[in-house]
PDB file of N, CA and C in Angstrom:
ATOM      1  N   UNK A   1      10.695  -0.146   7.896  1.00  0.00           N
ATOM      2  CA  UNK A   1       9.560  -0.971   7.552  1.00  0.00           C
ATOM      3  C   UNK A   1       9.502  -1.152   6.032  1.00  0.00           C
ATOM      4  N   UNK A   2       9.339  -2.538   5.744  1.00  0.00           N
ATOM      5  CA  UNK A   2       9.084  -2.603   4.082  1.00  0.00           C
ATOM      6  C   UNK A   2       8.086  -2.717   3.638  1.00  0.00           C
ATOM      7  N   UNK A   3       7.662  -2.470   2.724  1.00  0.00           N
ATOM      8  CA  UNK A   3       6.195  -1.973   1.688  1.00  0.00           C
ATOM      9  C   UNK A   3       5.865  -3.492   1.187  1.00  0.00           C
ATOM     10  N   UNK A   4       4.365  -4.304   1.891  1.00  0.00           N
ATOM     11  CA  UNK A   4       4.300  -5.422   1.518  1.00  0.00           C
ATOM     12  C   UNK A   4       3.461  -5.267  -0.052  1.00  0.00           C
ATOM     13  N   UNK A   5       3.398  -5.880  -0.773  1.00  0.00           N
ATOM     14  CA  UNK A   5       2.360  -6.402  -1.968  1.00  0.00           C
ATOM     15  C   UNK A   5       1.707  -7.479  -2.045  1.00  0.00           C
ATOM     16  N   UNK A   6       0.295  -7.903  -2.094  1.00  0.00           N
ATOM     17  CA  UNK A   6      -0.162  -8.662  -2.305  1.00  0.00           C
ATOM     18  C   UNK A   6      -1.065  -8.803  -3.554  1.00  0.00           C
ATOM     19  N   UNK A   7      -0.884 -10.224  -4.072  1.00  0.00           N
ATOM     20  CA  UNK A   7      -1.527 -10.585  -5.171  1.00  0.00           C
ATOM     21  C   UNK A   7      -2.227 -11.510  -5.033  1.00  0.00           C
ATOM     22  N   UNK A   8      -3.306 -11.779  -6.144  1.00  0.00           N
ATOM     23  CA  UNK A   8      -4.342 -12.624  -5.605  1.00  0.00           C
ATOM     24  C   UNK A   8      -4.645 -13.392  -6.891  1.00  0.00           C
ATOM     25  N   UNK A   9      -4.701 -14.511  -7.707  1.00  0.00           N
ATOM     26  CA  UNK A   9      -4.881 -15.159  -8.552  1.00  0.00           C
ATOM     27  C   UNK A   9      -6.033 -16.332  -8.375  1.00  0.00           C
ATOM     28  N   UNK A  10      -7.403 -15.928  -9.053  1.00  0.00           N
ATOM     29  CA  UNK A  10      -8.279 -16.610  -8.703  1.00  0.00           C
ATOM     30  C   UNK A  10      -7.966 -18.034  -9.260  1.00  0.00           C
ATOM     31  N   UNK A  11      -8.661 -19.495  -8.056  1.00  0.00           N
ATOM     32  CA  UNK A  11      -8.493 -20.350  -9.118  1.00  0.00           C
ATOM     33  C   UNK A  11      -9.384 -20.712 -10.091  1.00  0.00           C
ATOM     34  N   UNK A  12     -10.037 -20.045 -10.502  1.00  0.00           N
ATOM     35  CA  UNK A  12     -10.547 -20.665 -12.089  1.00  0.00           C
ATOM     36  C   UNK A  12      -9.842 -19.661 -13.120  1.00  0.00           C
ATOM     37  N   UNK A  13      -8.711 -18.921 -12.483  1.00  0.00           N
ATOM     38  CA  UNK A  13      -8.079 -18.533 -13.867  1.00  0.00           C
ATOM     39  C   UNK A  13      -6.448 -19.163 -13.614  1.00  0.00           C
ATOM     40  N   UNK A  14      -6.346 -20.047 -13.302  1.00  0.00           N
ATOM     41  CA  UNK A  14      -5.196 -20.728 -13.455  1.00  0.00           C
ATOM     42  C   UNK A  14      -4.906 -21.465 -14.641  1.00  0.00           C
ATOM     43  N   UNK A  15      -3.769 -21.435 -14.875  1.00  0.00           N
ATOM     44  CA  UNK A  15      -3.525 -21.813 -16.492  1.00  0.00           C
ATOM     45  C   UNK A  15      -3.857 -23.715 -16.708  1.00  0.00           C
ATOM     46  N   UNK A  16      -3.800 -23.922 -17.905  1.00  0.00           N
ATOM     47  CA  UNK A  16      -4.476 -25.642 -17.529  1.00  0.00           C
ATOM     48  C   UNK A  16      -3.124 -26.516 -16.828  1.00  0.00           C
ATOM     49  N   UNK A  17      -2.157 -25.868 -17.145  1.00  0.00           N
ATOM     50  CA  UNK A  17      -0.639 -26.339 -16.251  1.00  0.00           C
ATOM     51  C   UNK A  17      -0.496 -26.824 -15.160  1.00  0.00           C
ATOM     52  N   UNK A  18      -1.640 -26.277 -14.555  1.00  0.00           N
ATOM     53  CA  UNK A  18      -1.606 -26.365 -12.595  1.00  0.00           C
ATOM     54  C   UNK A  18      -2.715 -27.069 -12.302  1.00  0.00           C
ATOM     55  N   UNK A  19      -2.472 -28.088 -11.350  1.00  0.00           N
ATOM     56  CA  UNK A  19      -3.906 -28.715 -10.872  1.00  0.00           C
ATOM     57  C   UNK A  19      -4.602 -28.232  -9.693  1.00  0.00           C
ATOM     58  N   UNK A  20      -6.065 -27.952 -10.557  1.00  0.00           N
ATOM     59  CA  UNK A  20      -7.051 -27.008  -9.646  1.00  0.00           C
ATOM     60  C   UNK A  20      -7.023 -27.899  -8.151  1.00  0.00           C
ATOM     61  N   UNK A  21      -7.598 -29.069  -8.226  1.00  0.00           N
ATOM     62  CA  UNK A  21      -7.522 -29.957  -7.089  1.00  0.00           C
ATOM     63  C   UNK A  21      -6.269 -30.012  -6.454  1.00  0.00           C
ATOM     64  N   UNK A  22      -5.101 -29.550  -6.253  1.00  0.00           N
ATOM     65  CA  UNK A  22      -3.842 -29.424  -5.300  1.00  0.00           C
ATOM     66  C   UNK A  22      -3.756 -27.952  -5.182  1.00  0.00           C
ATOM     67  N   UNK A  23      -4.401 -27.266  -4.567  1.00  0.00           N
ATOM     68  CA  UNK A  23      -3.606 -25.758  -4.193  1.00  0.00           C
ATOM     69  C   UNK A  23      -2.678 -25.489  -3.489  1.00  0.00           C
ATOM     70  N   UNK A  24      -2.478 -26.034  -2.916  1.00  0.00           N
ATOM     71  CA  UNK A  24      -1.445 -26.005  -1.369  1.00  0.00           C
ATOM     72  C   UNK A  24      -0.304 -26.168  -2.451  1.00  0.00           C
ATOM     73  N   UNK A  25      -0.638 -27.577  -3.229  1.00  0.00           N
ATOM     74  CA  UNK A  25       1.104 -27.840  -4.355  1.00  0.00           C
ATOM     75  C   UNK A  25       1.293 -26.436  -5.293  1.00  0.00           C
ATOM     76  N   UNK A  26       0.233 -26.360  -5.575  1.00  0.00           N
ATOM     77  CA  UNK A  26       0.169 -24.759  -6.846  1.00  0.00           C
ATOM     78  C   UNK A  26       1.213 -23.154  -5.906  1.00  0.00           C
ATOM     79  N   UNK A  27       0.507 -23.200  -4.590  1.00  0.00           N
ATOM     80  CA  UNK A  27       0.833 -22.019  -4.076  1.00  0.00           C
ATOM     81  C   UNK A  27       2.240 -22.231  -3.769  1.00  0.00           C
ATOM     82  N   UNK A  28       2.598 -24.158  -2.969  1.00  0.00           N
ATOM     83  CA  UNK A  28       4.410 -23.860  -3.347  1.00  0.00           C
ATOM     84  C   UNK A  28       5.180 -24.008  -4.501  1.00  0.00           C
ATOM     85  N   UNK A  29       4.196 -24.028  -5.267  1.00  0.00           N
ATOM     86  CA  UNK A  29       5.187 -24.281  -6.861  1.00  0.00           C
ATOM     87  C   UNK A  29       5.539 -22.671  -7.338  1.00  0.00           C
ATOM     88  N   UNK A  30       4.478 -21.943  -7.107  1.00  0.00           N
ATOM     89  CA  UNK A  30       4.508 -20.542  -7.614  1.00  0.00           C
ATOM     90  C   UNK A  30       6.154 -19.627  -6.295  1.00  0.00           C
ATOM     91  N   UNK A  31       5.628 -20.284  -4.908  1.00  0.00           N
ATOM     92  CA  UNK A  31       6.484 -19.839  -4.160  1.00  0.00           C
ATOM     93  C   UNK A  31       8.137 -20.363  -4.343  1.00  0.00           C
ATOM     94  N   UNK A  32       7.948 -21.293  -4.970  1.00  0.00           N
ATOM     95  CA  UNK A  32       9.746 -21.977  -5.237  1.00  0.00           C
ATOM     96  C   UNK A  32       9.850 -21.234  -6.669  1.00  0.00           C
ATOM     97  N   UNK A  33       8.825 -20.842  -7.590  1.00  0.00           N
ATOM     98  CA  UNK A  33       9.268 -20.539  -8.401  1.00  0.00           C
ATOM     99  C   UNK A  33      10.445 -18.782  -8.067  1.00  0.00           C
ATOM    100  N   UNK A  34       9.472 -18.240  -7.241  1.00  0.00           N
ATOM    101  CA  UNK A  34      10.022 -16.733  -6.998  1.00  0.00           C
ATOM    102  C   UNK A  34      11.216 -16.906  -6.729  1.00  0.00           C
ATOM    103  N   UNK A  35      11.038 -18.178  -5.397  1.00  0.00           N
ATOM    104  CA  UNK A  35      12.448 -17.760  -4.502  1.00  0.00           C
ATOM    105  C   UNK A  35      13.345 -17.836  -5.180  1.00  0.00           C
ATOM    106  N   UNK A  36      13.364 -18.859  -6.678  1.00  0.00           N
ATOM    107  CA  UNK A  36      14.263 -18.777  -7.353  1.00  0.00           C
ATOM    108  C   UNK A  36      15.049 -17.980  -7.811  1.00  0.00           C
ATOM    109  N   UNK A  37      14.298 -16.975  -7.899  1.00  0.00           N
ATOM    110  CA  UNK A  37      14.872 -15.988  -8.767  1.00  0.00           C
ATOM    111  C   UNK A  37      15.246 -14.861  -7.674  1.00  0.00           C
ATOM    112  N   UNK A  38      15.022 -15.408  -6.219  1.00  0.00           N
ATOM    113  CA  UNK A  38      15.393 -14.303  -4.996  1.00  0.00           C
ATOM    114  C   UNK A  38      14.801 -13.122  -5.077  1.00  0.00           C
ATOM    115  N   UNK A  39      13.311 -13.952  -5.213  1.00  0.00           N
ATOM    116  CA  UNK A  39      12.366 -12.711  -4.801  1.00  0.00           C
ATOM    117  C   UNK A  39      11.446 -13.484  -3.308  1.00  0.00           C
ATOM    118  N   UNK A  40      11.869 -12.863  -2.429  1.00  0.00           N
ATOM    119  CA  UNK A  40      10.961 -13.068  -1.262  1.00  0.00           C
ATOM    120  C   UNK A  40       9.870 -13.156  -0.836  1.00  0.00           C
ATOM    121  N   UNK A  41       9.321 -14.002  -1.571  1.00  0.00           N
ATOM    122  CA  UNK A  41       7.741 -14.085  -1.406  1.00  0.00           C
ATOM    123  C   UNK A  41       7.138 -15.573  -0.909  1.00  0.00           C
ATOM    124  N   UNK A  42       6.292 -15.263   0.101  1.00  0.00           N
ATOM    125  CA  UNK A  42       5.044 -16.422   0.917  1.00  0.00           C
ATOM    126  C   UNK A  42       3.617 -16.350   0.112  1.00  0.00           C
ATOM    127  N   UNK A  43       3.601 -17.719  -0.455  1.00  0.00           N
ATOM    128  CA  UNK A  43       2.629 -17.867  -1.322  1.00  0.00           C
ATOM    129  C   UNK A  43       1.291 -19.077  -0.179  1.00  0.00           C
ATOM    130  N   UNK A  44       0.443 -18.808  -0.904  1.00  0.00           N
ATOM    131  CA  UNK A  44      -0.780 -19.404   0.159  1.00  0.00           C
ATOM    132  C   UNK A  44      -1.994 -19.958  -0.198  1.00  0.00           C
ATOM    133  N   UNK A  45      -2.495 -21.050  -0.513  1.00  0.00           N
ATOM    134  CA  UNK A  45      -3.909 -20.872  -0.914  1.00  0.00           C
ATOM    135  C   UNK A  45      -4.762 -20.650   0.393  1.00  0.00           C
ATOM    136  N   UNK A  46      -5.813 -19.405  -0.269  1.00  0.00           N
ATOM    137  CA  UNK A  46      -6.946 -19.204   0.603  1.00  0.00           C
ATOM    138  C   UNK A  46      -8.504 -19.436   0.050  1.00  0.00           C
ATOM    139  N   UNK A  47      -8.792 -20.226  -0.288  1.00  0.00           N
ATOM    140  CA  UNK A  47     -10.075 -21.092  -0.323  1.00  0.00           C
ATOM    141  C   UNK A  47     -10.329 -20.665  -2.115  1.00  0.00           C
ATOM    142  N   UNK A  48     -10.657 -19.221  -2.202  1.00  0.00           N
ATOM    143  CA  UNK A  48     -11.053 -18.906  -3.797  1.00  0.00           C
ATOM    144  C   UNK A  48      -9.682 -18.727  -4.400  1.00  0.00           C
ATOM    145  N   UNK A  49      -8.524 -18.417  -3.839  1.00  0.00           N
ATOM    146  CA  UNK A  49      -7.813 -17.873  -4.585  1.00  0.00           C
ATOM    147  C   UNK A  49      -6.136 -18.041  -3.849  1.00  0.00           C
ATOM    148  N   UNK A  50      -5.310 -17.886  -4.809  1.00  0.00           N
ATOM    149  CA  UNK A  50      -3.829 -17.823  -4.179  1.00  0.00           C
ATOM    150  C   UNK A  50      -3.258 -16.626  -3.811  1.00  0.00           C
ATOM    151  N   UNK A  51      -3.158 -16.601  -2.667  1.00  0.00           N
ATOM    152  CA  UNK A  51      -2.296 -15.154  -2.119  1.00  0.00           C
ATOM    153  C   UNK A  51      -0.972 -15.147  -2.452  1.00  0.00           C
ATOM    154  N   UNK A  52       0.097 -14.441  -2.742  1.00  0.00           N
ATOM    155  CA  UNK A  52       1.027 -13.808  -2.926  1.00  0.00           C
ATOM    156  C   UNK A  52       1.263 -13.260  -2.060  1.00  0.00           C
ATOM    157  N   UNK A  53       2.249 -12.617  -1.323  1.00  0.00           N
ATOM    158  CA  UNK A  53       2.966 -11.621  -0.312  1.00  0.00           C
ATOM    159  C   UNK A  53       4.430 -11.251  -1.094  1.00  0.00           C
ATOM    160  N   UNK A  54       4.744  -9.840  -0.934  1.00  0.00           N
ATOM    161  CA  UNK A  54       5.897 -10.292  -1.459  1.00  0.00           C
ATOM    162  C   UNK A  54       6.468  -8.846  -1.221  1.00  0.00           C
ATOM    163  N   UNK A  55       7.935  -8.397  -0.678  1.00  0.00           N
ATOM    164  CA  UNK A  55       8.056  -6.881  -0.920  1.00  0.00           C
ATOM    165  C   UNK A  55       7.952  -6.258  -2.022  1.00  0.00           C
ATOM    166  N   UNK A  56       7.261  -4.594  -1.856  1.00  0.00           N
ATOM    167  CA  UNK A  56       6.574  -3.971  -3.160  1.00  0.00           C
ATOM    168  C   UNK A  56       8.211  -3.610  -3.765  1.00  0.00           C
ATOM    169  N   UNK A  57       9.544  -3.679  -3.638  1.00  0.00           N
ATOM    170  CA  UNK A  57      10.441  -3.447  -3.919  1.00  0.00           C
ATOM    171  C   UNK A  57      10.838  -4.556  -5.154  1.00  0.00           C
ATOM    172  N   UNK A  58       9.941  -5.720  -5.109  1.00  0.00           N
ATOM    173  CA  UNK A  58      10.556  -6.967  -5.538  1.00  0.00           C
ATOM    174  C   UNK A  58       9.429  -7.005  -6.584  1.00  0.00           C
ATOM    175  N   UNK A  59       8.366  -6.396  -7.169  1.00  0.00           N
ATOM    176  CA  UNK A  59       7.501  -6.286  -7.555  1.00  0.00           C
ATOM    177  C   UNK A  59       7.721  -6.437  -8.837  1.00  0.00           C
ATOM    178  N   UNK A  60       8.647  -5.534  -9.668  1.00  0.00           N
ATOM    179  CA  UNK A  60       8.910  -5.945 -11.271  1.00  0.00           C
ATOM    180  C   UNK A  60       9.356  -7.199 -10.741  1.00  0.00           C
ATOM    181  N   UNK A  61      10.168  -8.245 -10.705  1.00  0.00           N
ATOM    182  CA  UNK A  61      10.950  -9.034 -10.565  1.00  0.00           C
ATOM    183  C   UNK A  61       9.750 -10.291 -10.708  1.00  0.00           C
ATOM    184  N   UNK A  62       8.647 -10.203 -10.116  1.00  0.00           N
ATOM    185  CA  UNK A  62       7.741 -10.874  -9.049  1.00  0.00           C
ATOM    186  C   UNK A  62       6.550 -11.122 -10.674  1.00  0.00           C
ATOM    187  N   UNK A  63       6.771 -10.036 -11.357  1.00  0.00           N
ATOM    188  CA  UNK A  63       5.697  -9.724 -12.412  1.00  0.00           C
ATOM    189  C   UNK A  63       6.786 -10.402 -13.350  1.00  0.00           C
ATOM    190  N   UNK A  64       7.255 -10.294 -13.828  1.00  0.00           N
ATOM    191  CA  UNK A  64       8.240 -11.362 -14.776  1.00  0.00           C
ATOM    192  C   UNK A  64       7.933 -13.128 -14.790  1.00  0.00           C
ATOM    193  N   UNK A  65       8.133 -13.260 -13.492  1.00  0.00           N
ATOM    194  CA  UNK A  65       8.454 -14.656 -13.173  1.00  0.00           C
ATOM    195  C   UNK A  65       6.923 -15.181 -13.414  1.00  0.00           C
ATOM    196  N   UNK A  66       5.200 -14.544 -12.730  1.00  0.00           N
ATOM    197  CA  UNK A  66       4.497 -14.585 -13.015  1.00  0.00           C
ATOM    198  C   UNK A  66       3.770 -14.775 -14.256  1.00  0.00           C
ATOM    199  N   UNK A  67       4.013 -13.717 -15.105  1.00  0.00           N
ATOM    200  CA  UNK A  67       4.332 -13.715 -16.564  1.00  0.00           C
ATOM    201  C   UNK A  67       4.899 -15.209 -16.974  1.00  0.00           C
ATOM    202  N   UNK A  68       5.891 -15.865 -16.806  1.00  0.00           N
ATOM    203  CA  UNK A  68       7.165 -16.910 -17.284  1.00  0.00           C
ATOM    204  C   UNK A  68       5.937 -17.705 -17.216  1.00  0.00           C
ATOM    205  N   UNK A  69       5.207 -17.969 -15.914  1.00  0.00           N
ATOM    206  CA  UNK A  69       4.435 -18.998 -15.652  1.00  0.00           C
ATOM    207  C   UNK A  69       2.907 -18.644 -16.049  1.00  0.00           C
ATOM    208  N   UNK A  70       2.518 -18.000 -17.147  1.00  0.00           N
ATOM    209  CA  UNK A  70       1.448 -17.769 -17.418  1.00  0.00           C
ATOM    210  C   UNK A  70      -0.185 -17.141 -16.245  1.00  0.00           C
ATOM    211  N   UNK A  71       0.527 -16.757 -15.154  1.00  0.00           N
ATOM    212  CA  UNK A  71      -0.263 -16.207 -14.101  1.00  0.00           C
ATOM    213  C   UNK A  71      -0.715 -15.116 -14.548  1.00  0.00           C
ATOM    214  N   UNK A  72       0.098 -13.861 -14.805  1.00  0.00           N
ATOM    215  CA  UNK A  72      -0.370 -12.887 -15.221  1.00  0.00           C
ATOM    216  C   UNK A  72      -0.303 -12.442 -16.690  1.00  0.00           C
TER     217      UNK A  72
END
């Protein structure tokens, strides 16, 4: 069994980069961004905020790319 992680990025702290009015586009932009880098993660908007999923193994990797894109 693998160790899931979830993250949660409210949207009123999204950087001015991303448009508040498209979440669905935001959550697959963030999700193509990972896979890029072959980190396995299902990204989601859920009404206040964007979910993240992602294995806790992939976690530095996951915090980088986040970082790149001004999320965290």
């Amino acid at each position: 069994m693998t160790a899931i992680t979830t993250i949660r990025i409210d949207h009123a702290a999204l950087p001015d980069q991303f448009d508040r009015s498209r979440p669905d586009a935001i959550a697959a932009a963030i999700e193509a961004a990972l896979r890029e880098d072959g980190i396995k993660a299902e990204a989601s908007d859920v009404i206040s905020h964007i979910k993240i999923e992602l294995p806790t193994s992939q976690l530095a990797s996951a915090s980088a790319v986040l970082a790149d894109l001004r999320l965290i």
